[in-house]
Structure formats: structure tokens, C-alpha cells
PDB file of N, CA and C in Angstrom:
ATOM      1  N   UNK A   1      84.803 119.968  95.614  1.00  0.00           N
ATOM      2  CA  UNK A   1      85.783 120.400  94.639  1.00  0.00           C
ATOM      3  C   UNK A   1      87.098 120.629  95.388  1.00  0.00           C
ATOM      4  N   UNK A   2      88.674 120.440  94.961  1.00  0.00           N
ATOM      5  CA  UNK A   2      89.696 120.908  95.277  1.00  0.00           C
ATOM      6  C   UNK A   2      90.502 121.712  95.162  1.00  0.00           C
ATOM      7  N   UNK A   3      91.041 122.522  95.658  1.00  0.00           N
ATOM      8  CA  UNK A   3      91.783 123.620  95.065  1.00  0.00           C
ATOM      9  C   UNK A   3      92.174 123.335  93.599  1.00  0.00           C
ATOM     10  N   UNK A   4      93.052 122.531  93.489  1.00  0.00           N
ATOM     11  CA  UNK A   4      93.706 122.526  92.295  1.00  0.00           C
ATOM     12  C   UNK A   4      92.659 122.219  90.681  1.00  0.00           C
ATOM     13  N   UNK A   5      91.409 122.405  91.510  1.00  0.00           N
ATOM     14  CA  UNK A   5      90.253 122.217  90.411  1.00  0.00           C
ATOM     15  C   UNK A   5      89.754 123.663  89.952  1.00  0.00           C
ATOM     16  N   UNK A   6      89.994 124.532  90.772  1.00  0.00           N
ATOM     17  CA  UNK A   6      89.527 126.153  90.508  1.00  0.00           C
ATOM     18  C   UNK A   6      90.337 126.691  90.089  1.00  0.00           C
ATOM     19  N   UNK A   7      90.237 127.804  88.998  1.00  0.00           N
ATOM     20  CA  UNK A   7      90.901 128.438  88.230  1.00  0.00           C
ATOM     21  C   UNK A   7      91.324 129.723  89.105  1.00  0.00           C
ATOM     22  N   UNK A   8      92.639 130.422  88.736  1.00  0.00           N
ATOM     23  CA  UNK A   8      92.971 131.847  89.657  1.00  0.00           C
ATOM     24  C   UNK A   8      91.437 132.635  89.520  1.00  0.00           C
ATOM     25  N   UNK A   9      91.365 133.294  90.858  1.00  0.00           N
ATOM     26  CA  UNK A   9      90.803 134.217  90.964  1.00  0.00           C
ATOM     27  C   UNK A   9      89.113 133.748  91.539  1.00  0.00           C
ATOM     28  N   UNK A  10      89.277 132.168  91.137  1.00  0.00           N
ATOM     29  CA  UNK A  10      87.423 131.786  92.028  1.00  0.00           C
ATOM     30  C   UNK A  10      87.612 131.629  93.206  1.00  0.00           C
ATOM     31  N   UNK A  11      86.316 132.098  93.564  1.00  0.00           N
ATOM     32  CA  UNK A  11      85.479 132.418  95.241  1.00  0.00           C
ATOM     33  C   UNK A  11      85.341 131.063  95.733  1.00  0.00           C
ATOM     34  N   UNK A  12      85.548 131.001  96.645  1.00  0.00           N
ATOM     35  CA  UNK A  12      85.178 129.446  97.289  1.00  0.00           C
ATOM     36  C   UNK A  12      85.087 129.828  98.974  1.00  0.00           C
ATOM     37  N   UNK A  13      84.090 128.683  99.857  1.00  0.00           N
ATOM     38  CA  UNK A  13      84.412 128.502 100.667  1.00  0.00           C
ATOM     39  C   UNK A  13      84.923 127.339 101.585  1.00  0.00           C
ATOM     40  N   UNK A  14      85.739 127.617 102.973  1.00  0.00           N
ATOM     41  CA  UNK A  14      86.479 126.480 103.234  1.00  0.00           C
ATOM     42  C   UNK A  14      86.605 126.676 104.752  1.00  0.00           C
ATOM     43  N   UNK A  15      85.995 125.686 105.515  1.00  0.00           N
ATOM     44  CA  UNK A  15      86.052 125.822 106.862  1.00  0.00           C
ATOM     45  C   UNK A  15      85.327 127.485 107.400  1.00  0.00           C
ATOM     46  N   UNK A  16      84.290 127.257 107.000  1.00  0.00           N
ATOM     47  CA  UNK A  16      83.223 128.432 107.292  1.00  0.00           C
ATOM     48  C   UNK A  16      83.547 130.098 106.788  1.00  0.00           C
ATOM     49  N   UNK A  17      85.359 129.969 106.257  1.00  0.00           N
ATOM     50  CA  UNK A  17      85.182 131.258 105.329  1.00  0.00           C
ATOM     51  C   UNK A  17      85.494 130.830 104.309  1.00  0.00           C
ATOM     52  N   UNK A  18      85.208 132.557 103.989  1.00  0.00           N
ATOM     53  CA  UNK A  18      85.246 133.033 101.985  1.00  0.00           C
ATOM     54  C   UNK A  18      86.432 133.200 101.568  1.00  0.00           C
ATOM     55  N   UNK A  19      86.983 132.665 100.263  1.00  0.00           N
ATOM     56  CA  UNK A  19      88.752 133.121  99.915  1.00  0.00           C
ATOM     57  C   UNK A  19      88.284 133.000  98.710  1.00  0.00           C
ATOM     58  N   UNK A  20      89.688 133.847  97.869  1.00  0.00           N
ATOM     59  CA  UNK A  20      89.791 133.932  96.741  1.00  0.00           C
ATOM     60  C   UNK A  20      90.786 133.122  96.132  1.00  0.00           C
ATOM     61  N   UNK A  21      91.134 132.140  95.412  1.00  0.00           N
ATOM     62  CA  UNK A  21      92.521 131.493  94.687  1.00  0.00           C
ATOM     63  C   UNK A  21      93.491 132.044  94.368  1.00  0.00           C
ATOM     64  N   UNK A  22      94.657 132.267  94.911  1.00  0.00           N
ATOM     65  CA  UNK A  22      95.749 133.501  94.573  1.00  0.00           C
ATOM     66  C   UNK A  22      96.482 132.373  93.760  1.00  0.00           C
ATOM     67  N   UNK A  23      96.610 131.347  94.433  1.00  0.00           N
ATOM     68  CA  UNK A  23      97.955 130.680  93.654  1.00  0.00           C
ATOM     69  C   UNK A  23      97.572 129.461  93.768  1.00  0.00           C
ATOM     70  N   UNK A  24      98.724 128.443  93.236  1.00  0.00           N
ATOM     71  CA  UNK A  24      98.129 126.883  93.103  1.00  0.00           C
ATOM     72  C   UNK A  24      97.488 126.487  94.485  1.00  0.00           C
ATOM     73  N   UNK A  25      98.283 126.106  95.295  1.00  0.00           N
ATOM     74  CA  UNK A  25      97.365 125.989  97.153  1.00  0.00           C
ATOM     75  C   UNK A  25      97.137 127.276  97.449  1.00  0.00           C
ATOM     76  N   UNK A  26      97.074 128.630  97.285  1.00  0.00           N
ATOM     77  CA  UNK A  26      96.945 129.728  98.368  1.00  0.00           C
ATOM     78  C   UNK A  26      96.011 130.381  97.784  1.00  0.00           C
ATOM     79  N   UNK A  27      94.986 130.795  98.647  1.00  0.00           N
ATOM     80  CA  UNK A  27      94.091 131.591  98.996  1.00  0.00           C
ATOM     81  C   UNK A  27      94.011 132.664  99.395  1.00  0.00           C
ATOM     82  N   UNK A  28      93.362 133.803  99.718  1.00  0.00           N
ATOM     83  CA  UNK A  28      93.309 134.609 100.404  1.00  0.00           C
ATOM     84  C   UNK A  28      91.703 134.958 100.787  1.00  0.00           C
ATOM     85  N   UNK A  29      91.802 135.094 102.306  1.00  0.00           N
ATOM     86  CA  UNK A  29      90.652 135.890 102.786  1.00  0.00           C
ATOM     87  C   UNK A  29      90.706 136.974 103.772  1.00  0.00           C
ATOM     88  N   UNK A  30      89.793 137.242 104.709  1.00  0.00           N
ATOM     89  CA  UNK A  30      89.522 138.307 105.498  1.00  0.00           C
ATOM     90  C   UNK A  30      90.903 138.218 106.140  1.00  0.00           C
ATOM     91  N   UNK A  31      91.620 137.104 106.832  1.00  0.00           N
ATOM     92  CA  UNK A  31      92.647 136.975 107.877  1.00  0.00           C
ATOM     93  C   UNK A  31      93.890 137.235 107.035  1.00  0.00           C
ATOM     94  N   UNK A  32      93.885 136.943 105.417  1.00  0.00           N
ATOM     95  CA  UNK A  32      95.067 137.177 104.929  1.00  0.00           C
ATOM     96  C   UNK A  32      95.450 135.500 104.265  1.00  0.00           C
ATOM     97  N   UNK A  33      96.879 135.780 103.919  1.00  0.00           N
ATOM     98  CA  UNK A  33      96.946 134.598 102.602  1.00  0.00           C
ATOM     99  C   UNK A  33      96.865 133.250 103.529  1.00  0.00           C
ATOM    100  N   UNK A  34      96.263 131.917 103.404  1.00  0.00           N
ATOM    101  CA  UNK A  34      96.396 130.873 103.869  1.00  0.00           C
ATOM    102  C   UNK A  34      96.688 129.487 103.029  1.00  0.00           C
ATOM    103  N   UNK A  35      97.466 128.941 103.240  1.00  0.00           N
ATOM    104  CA  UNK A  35      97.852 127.117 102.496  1.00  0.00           C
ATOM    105  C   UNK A  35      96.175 126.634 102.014  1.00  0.00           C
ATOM    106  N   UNK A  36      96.236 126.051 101.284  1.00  0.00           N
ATOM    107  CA  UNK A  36      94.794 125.470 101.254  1.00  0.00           C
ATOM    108  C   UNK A  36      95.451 123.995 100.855  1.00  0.00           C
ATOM    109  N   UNK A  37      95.169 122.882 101.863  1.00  0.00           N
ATOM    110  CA  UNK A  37      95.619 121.682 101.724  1.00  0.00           C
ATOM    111  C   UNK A  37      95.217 120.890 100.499  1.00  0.00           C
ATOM    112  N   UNK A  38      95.839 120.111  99.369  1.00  0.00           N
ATOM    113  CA  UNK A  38      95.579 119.652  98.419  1.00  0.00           C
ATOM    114  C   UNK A  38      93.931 118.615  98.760  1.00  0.00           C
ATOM    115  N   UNK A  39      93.639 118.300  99.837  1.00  0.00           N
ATOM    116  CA  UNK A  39      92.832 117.018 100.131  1.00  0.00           C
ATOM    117  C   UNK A  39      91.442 118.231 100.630  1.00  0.00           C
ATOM    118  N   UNK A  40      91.522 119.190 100.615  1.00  0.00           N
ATOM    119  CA  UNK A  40      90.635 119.717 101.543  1.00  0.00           C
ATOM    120  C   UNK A  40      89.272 119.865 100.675  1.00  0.00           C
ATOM    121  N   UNK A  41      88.427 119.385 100.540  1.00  0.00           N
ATOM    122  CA  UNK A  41      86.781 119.853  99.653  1.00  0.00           C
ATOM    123  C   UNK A  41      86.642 121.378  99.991  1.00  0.00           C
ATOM    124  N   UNK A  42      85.967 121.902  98.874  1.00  0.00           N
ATOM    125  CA  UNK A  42      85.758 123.514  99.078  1.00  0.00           C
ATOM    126  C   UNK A  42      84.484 123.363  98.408  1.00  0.00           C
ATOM    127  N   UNK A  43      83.872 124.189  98.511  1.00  0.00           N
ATOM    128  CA  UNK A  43      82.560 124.362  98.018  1.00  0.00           C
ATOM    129  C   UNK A  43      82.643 125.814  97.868  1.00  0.00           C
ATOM    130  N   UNK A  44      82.529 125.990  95.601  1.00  0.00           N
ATOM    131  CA  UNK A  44      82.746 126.925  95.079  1.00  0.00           C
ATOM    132  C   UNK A  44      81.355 128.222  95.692  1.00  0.00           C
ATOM    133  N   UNK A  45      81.596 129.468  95.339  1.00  0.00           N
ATOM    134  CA  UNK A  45      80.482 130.280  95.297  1.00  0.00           C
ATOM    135  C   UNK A  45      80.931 131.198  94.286  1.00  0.00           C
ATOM    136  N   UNK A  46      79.384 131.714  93.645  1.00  0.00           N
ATOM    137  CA  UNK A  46      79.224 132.075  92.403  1.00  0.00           C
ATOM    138  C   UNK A  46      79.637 130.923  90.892  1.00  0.00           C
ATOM    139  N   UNK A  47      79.620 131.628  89.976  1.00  0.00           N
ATOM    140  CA  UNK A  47      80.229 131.072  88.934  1.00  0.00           C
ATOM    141  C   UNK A  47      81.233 130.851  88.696  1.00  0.00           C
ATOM    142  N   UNK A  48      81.422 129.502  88.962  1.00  0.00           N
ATOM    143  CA  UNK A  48      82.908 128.868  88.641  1.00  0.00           C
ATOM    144  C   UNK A  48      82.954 127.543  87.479  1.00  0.00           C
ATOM    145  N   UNK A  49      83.748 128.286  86.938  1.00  0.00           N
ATOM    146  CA  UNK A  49      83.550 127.581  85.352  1.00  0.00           C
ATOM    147  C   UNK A  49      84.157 125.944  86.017  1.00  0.00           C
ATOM    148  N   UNK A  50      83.637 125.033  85.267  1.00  0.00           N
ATOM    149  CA  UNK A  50      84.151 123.437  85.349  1.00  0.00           C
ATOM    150  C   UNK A  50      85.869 123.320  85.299  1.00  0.00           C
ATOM    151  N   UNK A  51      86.048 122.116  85.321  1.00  0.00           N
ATOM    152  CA  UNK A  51      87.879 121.632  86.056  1.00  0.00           C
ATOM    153  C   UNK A  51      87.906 121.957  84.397  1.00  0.00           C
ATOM    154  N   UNK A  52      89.367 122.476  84.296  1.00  0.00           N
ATOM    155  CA  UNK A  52      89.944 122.174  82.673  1.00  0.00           C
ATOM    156  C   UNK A  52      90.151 120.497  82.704  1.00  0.00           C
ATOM    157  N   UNK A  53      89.863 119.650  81.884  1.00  0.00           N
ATOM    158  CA  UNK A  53      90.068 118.729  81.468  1.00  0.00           C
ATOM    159  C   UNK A  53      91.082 118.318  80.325  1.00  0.00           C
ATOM    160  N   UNK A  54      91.834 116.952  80.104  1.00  0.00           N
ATOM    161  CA  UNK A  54      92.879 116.771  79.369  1.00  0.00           C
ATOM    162  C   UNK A  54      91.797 117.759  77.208  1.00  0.00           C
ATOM    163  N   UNK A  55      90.874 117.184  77.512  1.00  0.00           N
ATOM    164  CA  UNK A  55      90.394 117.889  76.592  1.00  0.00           C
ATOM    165  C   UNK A  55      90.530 119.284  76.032  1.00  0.00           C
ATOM    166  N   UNK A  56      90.142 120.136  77.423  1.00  0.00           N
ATOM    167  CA  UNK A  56      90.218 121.612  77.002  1.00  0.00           C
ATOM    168  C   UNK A  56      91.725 122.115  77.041  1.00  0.00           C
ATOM    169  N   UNK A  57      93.057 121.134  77.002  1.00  0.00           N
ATOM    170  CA  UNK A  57      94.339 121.990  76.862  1.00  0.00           C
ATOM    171  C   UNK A  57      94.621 122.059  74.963  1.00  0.00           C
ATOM    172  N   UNK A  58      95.443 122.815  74.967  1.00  0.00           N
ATOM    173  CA  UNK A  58      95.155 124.024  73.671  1.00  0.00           C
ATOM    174  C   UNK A  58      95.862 122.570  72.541  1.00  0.00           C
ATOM    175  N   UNK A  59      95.570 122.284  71.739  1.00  0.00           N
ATOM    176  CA  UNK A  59      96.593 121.503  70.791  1.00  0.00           C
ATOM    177  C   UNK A  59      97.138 122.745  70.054  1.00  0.00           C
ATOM    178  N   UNK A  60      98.677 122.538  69.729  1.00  0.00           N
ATOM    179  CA  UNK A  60      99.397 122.623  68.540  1.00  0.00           C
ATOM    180  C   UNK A  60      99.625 122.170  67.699  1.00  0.00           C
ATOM    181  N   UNK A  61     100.072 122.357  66.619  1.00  0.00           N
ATOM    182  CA  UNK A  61     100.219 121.754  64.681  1.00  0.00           C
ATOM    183  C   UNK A  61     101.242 121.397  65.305  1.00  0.00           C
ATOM    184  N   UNK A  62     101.434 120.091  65.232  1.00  0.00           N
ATOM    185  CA  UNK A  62     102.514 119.486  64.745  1.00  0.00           C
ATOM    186  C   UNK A  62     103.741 119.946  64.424  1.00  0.00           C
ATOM    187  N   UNK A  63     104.047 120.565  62.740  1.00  0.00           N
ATOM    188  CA  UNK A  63     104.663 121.019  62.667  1.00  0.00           C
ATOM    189  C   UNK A  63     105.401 122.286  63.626  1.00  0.00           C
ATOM    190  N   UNK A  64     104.511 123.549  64.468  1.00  0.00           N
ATOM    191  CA  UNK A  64     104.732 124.024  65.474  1.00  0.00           C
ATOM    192  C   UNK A  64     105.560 123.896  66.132  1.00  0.00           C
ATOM    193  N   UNK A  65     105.210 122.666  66.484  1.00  0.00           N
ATOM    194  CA  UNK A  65     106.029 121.901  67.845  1.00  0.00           C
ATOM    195  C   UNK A  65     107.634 121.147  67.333  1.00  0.00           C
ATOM    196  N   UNK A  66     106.974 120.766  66.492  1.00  0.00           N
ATOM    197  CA  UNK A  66     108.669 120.321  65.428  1.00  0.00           C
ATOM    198  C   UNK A  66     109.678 121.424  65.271  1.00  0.00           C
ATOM    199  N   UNK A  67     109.054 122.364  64.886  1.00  0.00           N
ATOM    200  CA  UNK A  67     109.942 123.797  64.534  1.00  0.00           C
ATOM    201  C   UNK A  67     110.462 124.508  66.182  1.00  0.00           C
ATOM    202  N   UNK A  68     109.713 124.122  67.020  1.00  0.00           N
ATOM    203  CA  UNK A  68     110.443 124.864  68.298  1.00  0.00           C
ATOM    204  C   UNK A  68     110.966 123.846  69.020  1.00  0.00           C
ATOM    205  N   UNK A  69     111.047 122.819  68.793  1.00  0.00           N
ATOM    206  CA  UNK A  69     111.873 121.777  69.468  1.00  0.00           C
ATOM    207  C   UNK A  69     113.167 122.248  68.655  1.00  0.00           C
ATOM    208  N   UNK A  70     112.836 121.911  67.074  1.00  0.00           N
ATOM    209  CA  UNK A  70     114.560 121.989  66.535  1.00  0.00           C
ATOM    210  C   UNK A  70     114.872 123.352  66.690  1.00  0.00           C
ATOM    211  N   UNK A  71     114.419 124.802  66.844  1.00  0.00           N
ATOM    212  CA  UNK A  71     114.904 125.589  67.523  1.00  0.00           C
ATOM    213  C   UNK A  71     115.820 126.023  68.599  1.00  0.00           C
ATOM    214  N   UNK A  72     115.256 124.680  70.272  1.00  0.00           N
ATOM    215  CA  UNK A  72     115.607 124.412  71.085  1.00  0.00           C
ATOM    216  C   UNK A  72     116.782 123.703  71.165  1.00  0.00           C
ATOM    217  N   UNK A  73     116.716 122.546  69.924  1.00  0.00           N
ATOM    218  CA  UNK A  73     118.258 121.994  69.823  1.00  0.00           C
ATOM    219  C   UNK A  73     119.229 122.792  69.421  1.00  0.00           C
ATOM    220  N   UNK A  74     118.921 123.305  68.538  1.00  0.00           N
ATOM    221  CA  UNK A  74     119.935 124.421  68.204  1.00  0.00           C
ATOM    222  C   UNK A  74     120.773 125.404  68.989  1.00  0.00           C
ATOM    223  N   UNK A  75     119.864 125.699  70.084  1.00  0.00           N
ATOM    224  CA  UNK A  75     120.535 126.643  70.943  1.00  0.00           C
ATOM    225  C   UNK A  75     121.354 126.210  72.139  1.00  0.00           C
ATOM    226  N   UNK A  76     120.664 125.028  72.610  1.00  0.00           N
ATOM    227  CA  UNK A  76     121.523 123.902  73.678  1.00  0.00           C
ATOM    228  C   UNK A  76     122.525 123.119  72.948  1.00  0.00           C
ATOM    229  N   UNK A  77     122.676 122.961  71.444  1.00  0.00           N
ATOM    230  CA  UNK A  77     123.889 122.305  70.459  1.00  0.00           C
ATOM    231  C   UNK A  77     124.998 123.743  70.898  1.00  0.00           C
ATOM    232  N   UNK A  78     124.818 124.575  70.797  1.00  0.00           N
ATOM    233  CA  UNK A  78     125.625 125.861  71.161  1.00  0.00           C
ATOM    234  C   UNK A  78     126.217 125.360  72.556  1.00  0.00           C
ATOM    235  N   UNK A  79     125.534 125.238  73.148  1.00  0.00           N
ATOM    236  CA  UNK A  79     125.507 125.193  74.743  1.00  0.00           C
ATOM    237  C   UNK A  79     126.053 124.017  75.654  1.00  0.00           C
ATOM    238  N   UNK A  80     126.037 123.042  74.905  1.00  0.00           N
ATOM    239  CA  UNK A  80     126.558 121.613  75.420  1.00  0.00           C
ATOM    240  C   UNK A  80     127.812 121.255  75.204  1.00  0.00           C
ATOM    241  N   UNK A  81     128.848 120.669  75.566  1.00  0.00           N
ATOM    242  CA  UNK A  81     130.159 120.444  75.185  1.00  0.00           C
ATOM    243  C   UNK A  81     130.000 119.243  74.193  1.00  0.00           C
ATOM    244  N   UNK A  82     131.004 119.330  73.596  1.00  0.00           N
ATOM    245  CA  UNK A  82     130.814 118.186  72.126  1.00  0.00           C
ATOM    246  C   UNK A  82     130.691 116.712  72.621  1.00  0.00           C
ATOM    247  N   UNK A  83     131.336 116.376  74.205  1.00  0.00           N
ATOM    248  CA  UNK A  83     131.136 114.891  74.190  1.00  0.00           C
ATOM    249  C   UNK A  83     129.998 114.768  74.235  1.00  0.00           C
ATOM    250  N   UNK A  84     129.078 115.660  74.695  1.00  0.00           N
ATOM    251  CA  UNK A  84     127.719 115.706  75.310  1.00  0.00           C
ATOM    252  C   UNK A  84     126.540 115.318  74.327  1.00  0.00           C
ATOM    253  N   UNK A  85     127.140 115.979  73.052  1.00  0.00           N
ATOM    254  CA  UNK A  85     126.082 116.367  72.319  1.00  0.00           C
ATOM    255  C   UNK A  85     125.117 114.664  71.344  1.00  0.00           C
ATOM    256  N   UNK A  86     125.679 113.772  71.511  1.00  0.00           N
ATOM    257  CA  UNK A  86     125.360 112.786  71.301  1.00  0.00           C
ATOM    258  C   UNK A  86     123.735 112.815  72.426  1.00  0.00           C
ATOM    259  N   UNK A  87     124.188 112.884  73.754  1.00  0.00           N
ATOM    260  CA  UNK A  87     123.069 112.652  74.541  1.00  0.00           C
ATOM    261  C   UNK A  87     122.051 113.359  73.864  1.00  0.00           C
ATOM    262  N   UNK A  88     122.145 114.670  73.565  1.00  0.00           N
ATOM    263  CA  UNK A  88     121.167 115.849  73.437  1.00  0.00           C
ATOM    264  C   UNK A  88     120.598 115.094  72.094  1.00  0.00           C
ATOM    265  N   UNK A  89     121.334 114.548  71.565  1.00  0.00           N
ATOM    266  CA  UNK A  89     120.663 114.022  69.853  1.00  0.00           C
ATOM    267  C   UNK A  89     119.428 113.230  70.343  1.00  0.00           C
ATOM    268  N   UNK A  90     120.173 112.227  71.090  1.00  0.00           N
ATOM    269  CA  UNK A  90     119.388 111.034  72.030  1.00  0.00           C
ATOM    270  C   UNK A  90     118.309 111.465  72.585  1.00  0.00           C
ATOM    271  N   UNK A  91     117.923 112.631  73.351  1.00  0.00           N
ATOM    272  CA  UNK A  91     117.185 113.306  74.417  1.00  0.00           C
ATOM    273  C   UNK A  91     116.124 113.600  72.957  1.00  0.00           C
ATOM    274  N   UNK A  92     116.674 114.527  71.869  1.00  0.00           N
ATOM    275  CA  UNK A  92     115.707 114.720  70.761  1.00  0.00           C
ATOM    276  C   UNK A  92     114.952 113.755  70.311  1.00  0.00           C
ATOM    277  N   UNK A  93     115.029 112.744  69.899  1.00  0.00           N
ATOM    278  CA  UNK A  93     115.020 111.279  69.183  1.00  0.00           C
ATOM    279  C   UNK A  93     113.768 110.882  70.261  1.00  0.00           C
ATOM    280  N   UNK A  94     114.120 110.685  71.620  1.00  0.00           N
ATOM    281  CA  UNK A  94     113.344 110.554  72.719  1.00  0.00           C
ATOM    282  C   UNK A  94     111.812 111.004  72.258  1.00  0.00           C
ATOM    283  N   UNK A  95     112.062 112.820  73.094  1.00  0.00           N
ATOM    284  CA  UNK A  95     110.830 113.326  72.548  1.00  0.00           C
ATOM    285  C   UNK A  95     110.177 113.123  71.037  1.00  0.00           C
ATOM    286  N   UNK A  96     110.790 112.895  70.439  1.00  0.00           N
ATOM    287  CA  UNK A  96     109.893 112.496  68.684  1.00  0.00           C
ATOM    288  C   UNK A  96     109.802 111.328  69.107  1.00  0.00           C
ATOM    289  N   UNK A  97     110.235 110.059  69.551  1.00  0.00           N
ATOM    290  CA  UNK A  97     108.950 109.139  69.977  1.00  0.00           C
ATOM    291  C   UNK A  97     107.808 109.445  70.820  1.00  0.00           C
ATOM    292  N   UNK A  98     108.286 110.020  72.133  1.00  0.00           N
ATOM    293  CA  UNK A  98     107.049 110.435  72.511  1.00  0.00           C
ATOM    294  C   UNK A  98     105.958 111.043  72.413  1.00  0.00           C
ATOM    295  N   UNK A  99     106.452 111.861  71.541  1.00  0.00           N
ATOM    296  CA  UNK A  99     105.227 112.772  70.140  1.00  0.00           C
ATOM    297  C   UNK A  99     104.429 112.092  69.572  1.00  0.00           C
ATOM    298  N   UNK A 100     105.230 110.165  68.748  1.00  0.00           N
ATOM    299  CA  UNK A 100     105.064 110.147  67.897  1.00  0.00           C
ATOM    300  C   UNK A 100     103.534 108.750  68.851  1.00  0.00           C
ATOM    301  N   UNK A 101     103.606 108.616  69.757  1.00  0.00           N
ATOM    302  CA  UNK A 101     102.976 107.897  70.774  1.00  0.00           C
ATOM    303  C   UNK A 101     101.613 108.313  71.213  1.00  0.00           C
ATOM    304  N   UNK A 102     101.547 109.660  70.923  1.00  0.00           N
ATOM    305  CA  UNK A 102     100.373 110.262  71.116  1.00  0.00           C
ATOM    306  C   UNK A 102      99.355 110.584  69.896  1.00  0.00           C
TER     307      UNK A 102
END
């Protein structure tokens, strides 16, 4: 298994010690916080729930996501200078194809 497969807070071991997952690469054990190299195999201990998969990320309604995007335009339409704001239309338009792709 790889770091970036364990969730904060699982036990693993790696090069004969025990650490805990503090952060995306970092660990901590007995010696204190250490890098944990993206390539490195770990072999979990105790119960460590499976990799999240594209499956288990959360869906939103649609609509949801429509309503806080045009939210978002709204507040960067404030925020952008007027030649600009063409792009930002463009940049919108963008993401609703790419929405509309999935």
C-alpha cells in the first residue's frame, strides 16, 4: 500500500518502524515527523479501511453545483475589470461543458 492510499490518522509500518499519517507524505513516529516517499510500500497495521475510490467521492445535485458556480460568478463579476469579464463568461461556459461531459 502507499501513503497516499491511507486515510489521516492510519498505523502503518515502514522500514522496520511504526508511524501514524499526519499529512499527505508525513508521518510520525517514535523519532518524530518523517517524509514518507510517494513510491515507498507500507504495510498497514490494524484496521485500515480500503483506498477511497473514484466511486466513494460524495456526488452533488446538479442543481447544487449550478447554484454555487453562479454564486461564484457573481462575486469574481464584482471582482474582474470589465475588459476581463468576457473571459470569466468564457471560463463559465467552459466548466458547464465540462459538467456537461460527465
Amino acid at each position: 500500500m502507499k501513503i497516499h492510499q491511507l486515510p489521516l490518522g492510519a498505523r502503518f509500518e515502514y522500514e522496520g518502524e511504526e508511524y501514524v499519517k499526519t499529512g499527505p507524505l508525513f508521518a510520525t513516529g517514535r523519532a518524530g515527523q518523517r517524509l514518507i516517499p510517494k513510491y515507498a510500500v507500507l504495510k498497514p497495521i490494524g484496521d485500515t479501511p480500503p483506498p477511497a475510490g473514484p466511486a466513494a467521492a460524495e456526488n452533488l445535485p446538479r442543481a447544487r453545483v449550478l447554484a454555487a458556480l453562479d454564486r461564484l460568478v457573481a462575486r469574481c463579476h464584482a471582482l474582474v475589470p470589465e475588459d476581463r469579464r468576457d473571459d470569466l463568461a468564457a471560463a463559465r461556459a467552459a466548466f458547464l461543458e465540462d459538467l456537461a461531459r460527465e
